[in-house]
C-alpha atoms as a PDB file:
ATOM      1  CA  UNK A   1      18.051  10.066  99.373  1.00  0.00           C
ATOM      2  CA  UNK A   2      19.912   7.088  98.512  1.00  0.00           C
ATOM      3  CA  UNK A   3      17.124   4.670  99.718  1.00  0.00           C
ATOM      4  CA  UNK A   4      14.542   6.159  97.308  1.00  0.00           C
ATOM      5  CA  UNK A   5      16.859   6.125  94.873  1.00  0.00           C
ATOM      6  CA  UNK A   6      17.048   2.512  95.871  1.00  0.00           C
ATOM      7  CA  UNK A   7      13.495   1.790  95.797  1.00  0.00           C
ATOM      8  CA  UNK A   8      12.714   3.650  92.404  1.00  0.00           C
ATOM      9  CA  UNK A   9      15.581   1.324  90.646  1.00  0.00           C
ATOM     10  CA  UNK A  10      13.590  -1.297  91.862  1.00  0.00           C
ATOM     11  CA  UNK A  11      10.572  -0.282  90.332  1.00  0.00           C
ATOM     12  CA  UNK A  12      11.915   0.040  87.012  1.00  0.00           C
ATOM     13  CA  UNK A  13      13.752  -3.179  87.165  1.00  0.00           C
ATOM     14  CA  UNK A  14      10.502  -4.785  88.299  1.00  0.00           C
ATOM     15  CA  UNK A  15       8.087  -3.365  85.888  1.00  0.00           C
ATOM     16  CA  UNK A  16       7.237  -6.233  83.717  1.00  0.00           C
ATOM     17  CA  UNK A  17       6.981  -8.250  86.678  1.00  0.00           C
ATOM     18  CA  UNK A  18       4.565  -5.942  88.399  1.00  0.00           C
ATOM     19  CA  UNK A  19       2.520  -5.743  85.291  1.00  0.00           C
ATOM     20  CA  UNK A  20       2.234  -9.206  85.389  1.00  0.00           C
ATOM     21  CA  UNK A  21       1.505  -9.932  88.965  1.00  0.00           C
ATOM     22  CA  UNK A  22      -1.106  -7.201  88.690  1.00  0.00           C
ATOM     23  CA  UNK A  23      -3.039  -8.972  86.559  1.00  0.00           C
ATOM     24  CA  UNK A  24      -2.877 -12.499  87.706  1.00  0.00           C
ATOM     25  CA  UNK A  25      -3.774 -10.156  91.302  1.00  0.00           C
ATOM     26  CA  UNK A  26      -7.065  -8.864  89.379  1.00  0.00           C
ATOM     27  CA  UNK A  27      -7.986 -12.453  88.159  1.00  0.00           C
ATOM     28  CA  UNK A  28      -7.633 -14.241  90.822  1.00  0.00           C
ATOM     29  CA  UNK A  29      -9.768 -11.704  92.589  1.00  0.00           C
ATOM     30  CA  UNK A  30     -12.998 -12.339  90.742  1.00  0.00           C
ATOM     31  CA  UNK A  31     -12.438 -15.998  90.610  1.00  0.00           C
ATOM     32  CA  UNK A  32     -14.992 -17.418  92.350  1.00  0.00           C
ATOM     33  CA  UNK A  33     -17.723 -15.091  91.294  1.00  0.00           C
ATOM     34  CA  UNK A  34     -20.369 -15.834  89.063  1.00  0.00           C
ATOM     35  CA  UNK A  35     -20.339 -12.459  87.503  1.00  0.00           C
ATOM     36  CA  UNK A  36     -16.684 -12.004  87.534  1.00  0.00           C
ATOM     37  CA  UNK A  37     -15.630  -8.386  86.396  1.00  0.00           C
ATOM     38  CA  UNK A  38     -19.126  -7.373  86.493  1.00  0.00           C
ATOM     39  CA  UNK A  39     -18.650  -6.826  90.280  1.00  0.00           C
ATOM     40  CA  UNK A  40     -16.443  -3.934  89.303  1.00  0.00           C
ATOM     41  CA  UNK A  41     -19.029  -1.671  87.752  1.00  0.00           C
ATOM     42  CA  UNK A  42     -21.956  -3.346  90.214  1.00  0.00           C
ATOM     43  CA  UNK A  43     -20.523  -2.810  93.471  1.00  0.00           C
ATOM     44  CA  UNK A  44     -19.580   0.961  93.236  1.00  0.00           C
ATOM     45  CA  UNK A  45     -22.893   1.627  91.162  1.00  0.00           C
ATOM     46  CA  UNK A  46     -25.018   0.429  94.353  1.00  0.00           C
ATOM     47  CA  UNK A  47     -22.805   2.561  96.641  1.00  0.00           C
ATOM     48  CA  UNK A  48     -23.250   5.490  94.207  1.00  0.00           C
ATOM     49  CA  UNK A  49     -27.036   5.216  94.552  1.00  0.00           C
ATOM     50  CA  UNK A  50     -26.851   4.492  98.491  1.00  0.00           C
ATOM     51  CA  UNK A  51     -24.756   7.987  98.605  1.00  0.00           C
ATOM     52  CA  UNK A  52     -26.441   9.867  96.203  1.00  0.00           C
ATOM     53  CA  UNK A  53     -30.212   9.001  97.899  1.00  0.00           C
ATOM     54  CA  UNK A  54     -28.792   9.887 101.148  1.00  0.00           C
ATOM     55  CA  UNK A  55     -26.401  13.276 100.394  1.00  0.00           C
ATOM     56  CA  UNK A  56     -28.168  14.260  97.241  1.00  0.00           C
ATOM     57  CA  UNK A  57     -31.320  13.884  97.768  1.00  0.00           C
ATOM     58  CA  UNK A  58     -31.850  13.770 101.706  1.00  0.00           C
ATOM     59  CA  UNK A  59     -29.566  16.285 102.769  1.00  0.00           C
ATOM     60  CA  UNK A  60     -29.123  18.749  99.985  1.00  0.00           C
ATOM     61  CA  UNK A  61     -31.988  18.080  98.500  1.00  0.00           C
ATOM     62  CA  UNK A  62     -31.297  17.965  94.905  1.00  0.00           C
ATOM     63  CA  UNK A  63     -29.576  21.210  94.669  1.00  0.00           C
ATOM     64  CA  UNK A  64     -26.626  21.031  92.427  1.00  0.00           C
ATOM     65  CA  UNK A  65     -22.882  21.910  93.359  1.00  0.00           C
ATOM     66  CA  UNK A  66     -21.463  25.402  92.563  1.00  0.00           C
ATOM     67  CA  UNK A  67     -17.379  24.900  90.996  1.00  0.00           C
ATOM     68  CA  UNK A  68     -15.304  27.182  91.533  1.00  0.00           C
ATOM     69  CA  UNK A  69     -15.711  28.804  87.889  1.00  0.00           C
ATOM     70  CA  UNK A  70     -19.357  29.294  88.556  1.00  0.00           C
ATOM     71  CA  UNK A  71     -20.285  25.982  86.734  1.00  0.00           C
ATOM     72  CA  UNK A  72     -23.733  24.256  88.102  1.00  0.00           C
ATOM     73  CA  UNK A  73     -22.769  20.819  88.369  1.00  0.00           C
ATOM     74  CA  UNK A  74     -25.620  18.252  89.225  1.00  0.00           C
ATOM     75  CA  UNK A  75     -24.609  16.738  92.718  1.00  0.00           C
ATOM     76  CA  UNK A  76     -24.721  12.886  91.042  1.00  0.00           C
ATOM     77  CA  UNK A  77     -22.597  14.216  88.269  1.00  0.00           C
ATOM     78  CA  UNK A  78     -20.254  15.724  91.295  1.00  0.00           C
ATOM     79  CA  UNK A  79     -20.420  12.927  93.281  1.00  0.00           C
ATOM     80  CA  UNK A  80     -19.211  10.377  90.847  1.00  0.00           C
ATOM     81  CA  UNK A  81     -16.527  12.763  89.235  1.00  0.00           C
ATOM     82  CA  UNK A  82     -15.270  11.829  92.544  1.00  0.00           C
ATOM     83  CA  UNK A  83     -16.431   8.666  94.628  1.00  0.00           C
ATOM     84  CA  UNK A  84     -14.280   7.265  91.145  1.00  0.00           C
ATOM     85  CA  UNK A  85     -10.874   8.338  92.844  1.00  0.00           C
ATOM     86  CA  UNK A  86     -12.308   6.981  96.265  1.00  0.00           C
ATOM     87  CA  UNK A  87     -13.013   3.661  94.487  1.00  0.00           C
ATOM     88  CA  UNK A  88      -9.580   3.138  93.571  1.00  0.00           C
ATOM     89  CA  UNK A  89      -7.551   4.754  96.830  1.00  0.00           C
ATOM     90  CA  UNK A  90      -9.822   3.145  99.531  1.00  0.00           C
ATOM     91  CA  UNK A  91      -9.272  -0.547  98.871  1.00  0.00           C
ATOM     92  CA  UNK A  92      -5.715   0.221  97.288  1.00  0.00           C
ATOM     93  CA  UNK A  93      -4.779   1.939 100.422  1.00  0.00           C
ATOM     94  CA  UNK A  94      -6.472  -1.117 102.558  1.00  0.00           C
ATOM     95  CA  UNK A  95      -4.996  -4.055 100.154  1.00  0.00           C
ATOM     96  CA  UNK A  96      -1.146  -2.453  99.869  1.00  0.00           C
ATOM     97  CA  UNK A  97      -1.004  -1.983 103.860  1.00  0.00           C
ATOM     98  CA  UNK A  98      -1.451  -5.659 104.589  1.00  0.00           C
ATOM     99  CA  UNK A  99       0.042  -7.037 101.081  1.00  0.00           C
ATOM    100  CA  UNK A 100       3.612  -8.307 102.523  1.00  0.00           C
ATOM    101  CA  UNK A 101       2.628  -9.555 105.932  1.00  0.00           C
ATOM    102  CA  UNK A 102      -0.529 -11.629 103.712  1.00  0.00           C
ATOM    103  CA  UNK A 103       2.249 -13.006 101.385  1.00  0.00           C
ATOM    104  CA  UNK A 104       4.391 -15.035 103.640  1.00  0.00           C
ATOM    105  CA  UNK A 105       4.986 -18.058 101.099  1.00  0.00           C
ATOM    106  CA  UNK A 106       5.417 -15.442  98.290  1.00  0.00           C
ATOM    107  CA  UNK A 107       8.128 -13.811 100.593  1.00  0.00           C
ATOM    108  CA  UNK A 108       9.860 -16.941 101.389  1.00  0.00           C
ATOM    109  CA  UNK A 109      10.226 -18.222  97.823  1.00  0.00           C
ATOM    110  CA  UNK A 110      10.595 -14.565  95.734  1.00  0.00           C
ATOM    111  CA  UNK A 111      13.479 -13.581  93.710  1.00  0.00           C
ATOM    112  CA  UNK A 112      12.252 -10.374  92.896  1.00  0.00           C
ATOM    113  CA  UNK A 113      12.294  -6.666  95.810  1.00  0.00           C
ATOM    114  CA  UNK A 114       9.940  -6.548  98.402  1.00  0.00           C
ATOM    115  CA  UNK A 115       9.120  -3.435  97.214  1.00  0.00           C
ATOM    116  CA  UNK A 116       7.542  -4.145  94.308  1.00  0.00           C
ATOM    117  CA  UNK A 117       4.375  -6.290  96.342  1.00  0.00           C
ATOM    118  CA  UNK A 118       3.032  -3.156  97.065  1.00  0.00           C
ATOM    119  CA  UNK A 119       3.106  -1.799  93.826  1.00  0.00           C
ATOM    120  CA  UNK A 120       1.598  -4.895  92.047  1.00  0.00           C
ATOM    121  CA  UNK A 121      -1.432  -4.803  94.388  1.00  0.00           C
ATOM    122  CA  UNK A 122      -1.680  -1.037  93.613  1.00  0.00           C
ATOM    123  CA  UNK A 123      -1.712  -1.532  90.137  1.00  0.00           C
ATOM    124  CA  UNK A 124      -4.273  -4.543  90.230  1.00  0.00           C
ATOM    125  CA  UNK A 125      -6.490  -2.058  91.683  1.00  0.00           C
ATOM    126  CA  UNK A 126      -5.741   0.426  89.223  1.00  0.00           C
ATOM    127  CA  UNK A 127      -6.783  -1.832  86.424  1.00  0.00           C
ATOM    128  CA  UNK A 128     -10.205  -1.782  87.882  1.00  0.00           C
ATOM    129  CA  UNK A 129      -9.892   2.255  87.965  1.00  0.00           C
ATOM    130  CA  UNK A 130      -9.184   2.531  84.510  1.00  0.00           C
ATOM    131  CA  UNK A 131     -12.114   0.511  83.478  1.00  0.00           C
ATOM    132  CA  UNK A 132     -14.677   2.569  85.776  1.00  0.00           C
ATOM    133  CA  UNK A 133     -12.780   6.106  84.773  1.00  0.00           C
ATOM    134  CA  UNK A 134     -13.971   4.649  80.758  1.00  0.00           C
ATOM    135  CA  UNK A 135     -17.403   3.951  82.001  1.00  0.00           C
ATOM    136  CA  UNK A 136     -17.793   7.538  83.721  1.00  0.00           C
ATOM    137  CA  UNK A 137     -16.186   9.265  80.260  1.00  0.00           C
ATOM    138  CA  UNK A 138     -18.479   7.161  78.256  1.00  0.00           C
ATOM    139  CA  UNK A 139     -22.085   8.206  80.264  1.00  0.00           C
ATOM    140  CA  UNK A 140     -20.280  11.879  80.534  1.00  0.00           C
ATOM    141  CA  UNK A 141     -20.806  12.167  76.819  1.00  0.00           C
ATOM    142  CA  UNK A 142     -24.726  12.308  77.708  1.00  0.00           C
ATOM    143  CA  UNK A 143     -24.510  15.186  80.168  1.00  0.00           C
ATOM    144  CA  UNK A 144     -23.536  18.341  79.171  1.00  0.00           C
ATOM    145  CA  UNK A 145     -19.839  17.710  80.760  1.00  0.00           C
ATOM    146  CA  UNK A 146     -18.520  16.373  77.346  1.00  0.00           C
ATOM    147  CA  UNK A 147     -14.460  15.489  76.405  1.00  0.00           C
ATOM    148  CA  UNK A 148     -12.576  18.887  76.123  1.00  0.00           C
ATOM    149  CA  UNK A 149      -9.301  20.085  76.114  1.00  0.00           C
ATOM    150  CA  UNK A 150      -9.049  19.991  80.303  1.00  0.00           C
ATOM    151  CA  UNK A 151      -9.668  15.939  79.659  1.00  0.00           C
ATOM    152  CA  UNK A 152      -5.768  16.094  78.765  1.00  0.00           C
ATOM    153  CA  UNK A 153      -4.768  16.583  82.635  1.00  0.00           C
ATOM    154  CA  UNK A 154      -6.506  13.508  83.461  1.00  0.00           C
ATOM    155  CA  UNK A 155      -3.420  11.157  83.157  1.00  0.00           C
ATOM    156  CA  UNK A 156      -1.140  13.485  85.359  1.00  0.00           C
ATOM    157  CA  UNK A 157      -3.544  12.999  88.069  1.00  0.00           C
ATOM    158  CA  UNK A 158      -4.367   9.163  87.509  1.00  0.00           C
ATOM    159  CA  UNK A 159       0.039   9.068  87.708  1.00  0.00           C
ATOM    160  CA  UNK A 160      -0.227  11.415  91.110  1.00  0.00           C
ATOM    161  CA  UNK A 161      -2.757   9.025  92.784  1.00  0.00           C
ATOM    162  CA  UNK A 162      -0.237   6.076  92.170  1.00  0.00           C
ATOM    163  CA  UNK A 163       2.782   7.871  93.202  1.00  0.00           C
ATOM    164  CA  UNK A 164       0.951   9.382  96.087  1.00  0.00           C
ATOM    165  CA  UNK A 165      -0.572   5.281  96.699  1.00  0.00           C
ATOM    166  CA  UNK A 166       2.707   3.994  96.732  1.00  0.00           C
ATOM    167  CA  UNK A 167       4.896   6.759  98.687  1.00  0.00           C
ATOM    168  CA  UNK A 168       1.877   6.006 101.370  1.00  0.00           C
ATOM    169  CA  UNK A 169       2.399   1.945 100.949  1.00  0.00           C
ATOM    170  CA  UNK A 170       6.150   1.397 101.444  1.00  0.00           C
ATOM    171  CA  UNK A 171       4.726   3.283 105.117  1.00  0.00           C
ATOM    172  CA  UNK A 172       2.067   1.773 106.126  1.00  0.00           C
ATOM    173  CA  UNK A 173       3.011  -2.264 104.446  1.00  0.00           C
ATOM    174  CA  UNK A 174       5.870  -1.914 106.604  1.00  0.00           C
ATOM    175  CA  UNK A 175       4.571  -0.796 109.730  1.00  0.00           C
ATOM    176  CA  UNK A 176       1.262  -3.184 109.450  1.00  0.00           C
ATOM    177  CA  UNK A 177       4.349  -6.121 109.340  1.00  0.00           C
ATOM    178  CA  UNK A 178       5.841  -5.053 112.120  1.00  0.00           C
ATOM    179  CA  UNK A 179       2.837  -4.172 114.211  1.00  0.00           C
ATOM    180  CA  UNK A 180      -0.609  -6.261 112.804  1.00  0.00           C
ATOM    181  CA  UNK A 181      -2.730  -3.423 114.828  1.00  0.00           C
ATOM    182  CA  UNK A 182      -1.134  -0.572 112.285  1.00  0.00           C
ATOM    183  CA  UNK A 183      -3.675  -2.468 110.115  1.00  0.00           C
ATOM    184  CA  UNK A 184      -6.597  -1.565 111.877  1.00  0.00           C
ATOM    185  CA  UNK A 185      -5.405   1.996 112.422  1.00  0.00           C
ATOM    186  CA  UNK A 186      -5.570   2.155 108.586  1.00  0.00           C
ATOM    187  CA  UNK A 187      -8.822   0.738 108.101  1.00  0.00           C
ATOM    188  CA  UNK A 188     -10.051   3.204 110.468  1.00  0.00           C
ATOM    189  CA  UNK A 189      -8.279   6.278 109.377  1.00  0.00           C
ATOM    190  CA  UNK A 190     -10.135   5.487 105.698  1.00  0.00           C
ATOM    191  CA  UNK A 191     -13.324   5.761 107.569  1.00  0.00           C
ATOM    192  CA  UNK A 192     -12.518   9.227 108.617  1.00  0.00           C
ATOM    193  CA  UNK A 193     -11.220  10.229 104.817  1.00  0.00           C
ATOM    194  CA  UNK A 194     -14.743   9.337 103.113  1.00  0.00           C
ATOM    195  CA  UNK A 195     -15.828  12.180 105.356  1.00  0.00           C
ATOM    196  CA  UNK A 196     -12.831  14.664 105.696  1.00  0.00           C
ATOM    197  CA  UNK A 197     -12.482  14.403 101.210  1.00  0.00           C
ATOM    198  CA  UNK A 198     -14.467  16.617  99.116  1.00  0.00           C
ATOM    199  CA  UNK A 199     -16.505  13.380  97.937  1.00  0.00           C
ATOM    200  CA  UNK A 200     -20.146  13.689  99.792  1.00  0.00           C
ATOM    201  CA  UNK A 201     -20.281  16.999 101.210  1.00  0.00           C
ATOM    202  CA  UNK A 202     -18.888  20.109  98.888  1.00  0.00           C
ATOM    203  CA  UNK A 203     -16.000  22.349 100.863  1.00  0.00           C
ATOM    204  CA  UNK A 204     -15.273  25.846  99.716  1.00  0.00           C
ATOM    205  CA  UNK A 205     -15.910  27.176 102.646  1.00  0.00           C
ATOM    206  CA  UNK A 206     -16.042  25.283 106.555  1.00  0.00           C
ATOM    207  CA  UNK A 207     -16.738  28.367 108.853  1.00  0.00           C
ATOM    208  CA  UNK A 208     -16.908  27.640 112.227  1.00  0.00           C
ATOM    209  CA  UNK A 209     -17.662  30.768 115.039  1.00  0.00           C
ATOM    210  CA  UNK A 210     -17.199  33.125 111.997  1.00  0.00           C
ATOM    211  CA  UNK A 211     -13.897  31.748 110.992  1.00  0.00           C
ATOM    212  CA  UNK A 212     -13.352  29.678 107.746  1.00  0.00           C
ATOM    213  CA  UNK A 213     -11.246  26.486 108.285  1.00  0.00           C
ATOM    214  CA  UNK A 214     -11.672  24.915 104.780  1.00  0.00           C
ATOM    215  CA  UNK A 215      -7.703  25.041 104.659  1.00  0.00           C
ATOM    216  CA  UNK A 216      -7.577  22.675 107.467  1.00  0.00           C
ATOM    217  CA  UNK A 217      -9.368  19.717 104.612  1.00  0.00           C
ATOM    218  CA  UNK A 218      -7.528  20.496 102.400  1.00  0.00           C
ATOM    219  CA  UNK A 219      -4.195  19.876 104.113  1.00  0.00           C
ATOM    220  CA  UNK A 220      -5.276  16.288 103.374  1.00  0.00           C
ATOM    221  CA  UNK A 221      -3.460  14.971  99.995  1.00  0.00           C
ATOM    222  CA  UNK A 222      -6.983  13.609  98.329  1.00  0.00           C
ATOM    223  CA  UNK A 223      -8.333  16.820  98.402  1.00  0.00           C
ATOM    224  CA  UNK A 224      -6.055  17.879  95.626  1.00  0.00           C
ATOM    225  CA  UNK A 225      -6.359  14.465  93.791  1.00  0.00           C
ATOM    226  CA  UNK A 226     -10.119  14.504  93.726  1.00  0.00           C
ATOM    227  CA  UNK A 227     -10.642  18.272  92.912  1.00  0.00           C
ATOM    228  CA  UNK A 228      -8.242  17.453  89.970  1.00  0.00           C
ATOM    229  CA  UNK A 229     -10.189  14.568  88.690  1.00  0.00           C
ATOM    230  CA  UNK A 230     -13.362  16.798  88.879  1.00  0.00           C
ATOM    231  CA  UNK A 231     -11.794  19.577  87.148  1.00  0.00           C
ATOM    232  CA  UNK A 232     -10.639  17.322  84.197  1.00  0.00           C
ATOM    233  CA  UNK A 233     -13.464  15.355  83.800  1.00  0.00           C
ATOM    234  CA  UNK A 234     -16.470  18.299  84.335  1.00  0.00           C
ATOM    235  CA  UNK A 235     -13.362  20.259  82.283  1.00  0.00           C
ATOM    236  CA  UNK A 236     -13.913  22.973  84.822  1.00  0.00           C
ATOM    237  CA  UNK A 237     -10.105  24.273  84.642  1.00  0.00           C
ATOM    238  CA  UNK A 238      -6.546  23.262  84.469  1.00  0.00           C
ATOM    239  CA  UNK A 239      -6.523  22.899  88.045  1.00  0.00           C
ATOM    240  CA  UNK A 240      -2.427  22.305  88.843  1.00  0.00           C
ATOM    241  CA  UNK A 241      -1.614  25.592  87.190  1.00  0.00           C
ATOM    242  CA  UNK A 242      -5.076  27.032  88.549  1.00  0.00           C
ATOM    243  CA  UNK A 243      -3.498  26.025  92.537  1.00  0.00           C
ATOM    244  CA  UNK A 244       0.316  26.148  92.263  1.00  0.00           C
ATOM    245  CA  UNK A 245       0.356  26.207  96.307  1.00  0.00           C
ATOM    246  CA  UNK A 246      -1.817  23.222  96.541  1.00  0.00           C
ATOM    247  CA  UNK A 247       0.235  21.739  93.308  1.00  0.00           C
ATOM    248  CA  UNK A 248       3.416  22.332  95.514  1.00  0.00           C
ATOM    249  CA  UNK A 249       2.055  21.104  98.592  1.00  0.00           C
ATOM    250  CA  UNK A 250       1.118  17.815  97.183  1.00  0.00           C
ATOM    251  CA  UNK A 251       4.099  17.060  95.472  1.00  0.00           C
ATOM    252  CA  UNK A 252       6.153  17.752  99.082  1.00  0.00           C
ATOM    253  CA  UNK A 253       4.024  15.553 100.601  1.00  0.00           C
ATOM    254  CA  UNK A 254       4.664  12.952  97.860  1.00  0.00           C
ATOM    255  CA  UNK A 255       8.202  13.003  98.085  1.00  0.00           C
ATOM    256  CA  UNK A 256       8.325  13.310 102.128  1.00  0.00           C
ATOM    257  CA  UNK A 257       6.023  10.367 102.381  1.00  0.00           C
ATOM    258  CA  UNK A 258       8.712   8.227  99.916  1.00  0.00           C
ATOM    259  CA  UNK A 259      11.556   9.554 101.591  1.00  0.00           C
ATOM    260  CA  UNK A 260      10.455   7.868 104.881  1.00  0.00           C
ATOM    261  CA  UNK A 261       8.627   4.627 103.183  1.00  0.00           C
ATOM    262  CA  UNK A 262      11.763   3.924 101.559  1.00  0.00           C
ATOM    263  CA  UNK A 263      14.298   4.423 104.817  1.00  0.00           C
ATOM    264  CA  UNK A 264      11.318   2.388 106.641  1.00  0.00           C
ATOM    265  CA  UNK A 265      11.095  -0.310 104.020  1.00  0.00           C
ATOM    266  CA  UNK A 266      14.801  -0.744 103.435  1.00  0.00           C
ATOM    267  CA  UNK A 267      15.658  -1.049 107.178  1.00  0.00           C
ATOM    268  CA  UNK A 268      12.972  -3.660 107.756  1.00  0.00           C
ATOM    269  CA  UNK A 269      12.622  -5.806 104.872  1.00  0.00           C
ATOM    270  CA  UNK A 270      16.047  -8.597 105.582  1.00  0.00           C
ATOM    271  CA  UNK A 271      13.787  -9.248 108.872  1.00  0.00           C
ATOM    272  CA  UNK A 272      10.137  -8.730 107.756  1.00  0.00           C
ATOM    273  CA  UNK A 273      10.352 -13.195 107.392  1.00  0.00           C
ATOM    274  CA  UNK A 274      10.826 -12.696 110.980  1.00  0.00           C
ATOM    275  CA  UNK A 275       7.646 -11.008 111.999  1.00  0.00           C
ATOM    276  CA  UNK A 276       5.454 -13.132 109.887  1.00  0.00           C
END
């Protein structure tokens, strides 16, 4: 307990900082392109299209996605409410995971915690999710999925997906320090995610020799991150009191996940100069 009370003082002492390396992060990123920020609304638009031509109309074949309320949700309109959240976890997972060991000279010359690299690079990407969340709001208002009241919940789960990014950092930016091949283990554990998330392929029900095993998916953390993103922006239902067990369970998992990033992290970090 007294490590992640550790680590969230130093989040809070570092939070103008991490602001600020966040966005030098997200400039320097689209230096060299012609285009620049353009990239951010291009590159998940083509993958959109790739996954929609594919899922939507090869393999469902343009039938649209039942909710849970009974709504009839066209499967692009489903698929974006939630390739958004993928958009901003995939490469924030990938980025945070390698952002100490990739930072040597930052490391060597820093006056600020080691814990807060992670969060900068997580918040970089986050600018980039805010701007993409605005863009799916604004072409939302031409559907028949318009702002309503269950917009309001959107924030808690935008502040979930960071806390839930980090927790998961402080693990896995240690580890990939310690052991460069952790890296790779990550990369390929996101491959597996695209496909075991609710984000191509809808999962009410996963019955196997007559048995459903649906609760087996959504044992996995994202589930309840991007069904809550669909629910507030389709504004479906107010989906943590809707799934208090799934509410509960995600919030566990939060704090276990911290609880062992921070021990990890704090133990580590006076030698992580020596693994690089």
């Amino acid at each position: 307990m007294k490590s992640m009370i550790t680590i969230v003082k130093e989040q809070i002492s570092s939070f103008y900082l991490i602001l600020r390396l966040s966005a030098f992060e997200l400039k320097s990123a689209n230096t060299n392109n012609y285009l620049g920020r353009v990239w951010e609304v291009l590159n998940p638009s083509i993958q959109l299209a790739i996954y929609w031509f594919v899922f939507g109309l090869g393999v469902r074949g343009g039938q649209e996605v039942m909710m849970d309320d009974g709504t009839q949700v066209p499967f692009f309109i489903w698929l974006l409410t939630g390739m958004i959240v993928w958009f901003f976890v995939n490469p924030a997972i990938s980025a945070s995971s390698r952002s100490i060991y990739s930072r040597i000279q930052l490391i060597s010359k820093m006056s600020f915690p080691m814990s807060a690299i992670p969060s900068f690079v997580i918040m970089a990407n986050f600018y980039t999710h805010l701007m993409l969340v605005a863009v799916v709001l604004v072409y939302l208002q031409f559907t028949d999925f318009k702002l309503s009241m269950y917009t309001l919940q959107l924030p808690y789960f935008m502040l979930a997906t960071i806390l839930f990014l980090l927790a998961l950092a402080l693990i896995t930016s240690t580890l990939s320090t310690i052991v460069r091949d952790v890296q790779q283990i990550v990369q390929s554990v996101l491959k597996m995610l695209l496909y075991l998330t609710p984000l191509l392929w809808h999962t009410d029900h996963l019955m196997i020799h007559g048995k459903d095993y649906a609760f087996i998916l959504k044992l996995n953390p994202l589930y309840y991150i991007v069904e809550g993103y669909r629910a507030a922006l389709l504004g479906t239902t107010w989906y943590p009191a809707e799934y208090p067990q799934l509410t509960l369970y995600f919030w566990i998992t939060v704090l276990v996940l911290f609880l062992i990033g921070s021990v990890l992290h704090l133990k580590f970090r006076n030698r992580f100069v020596d693994y690089l």
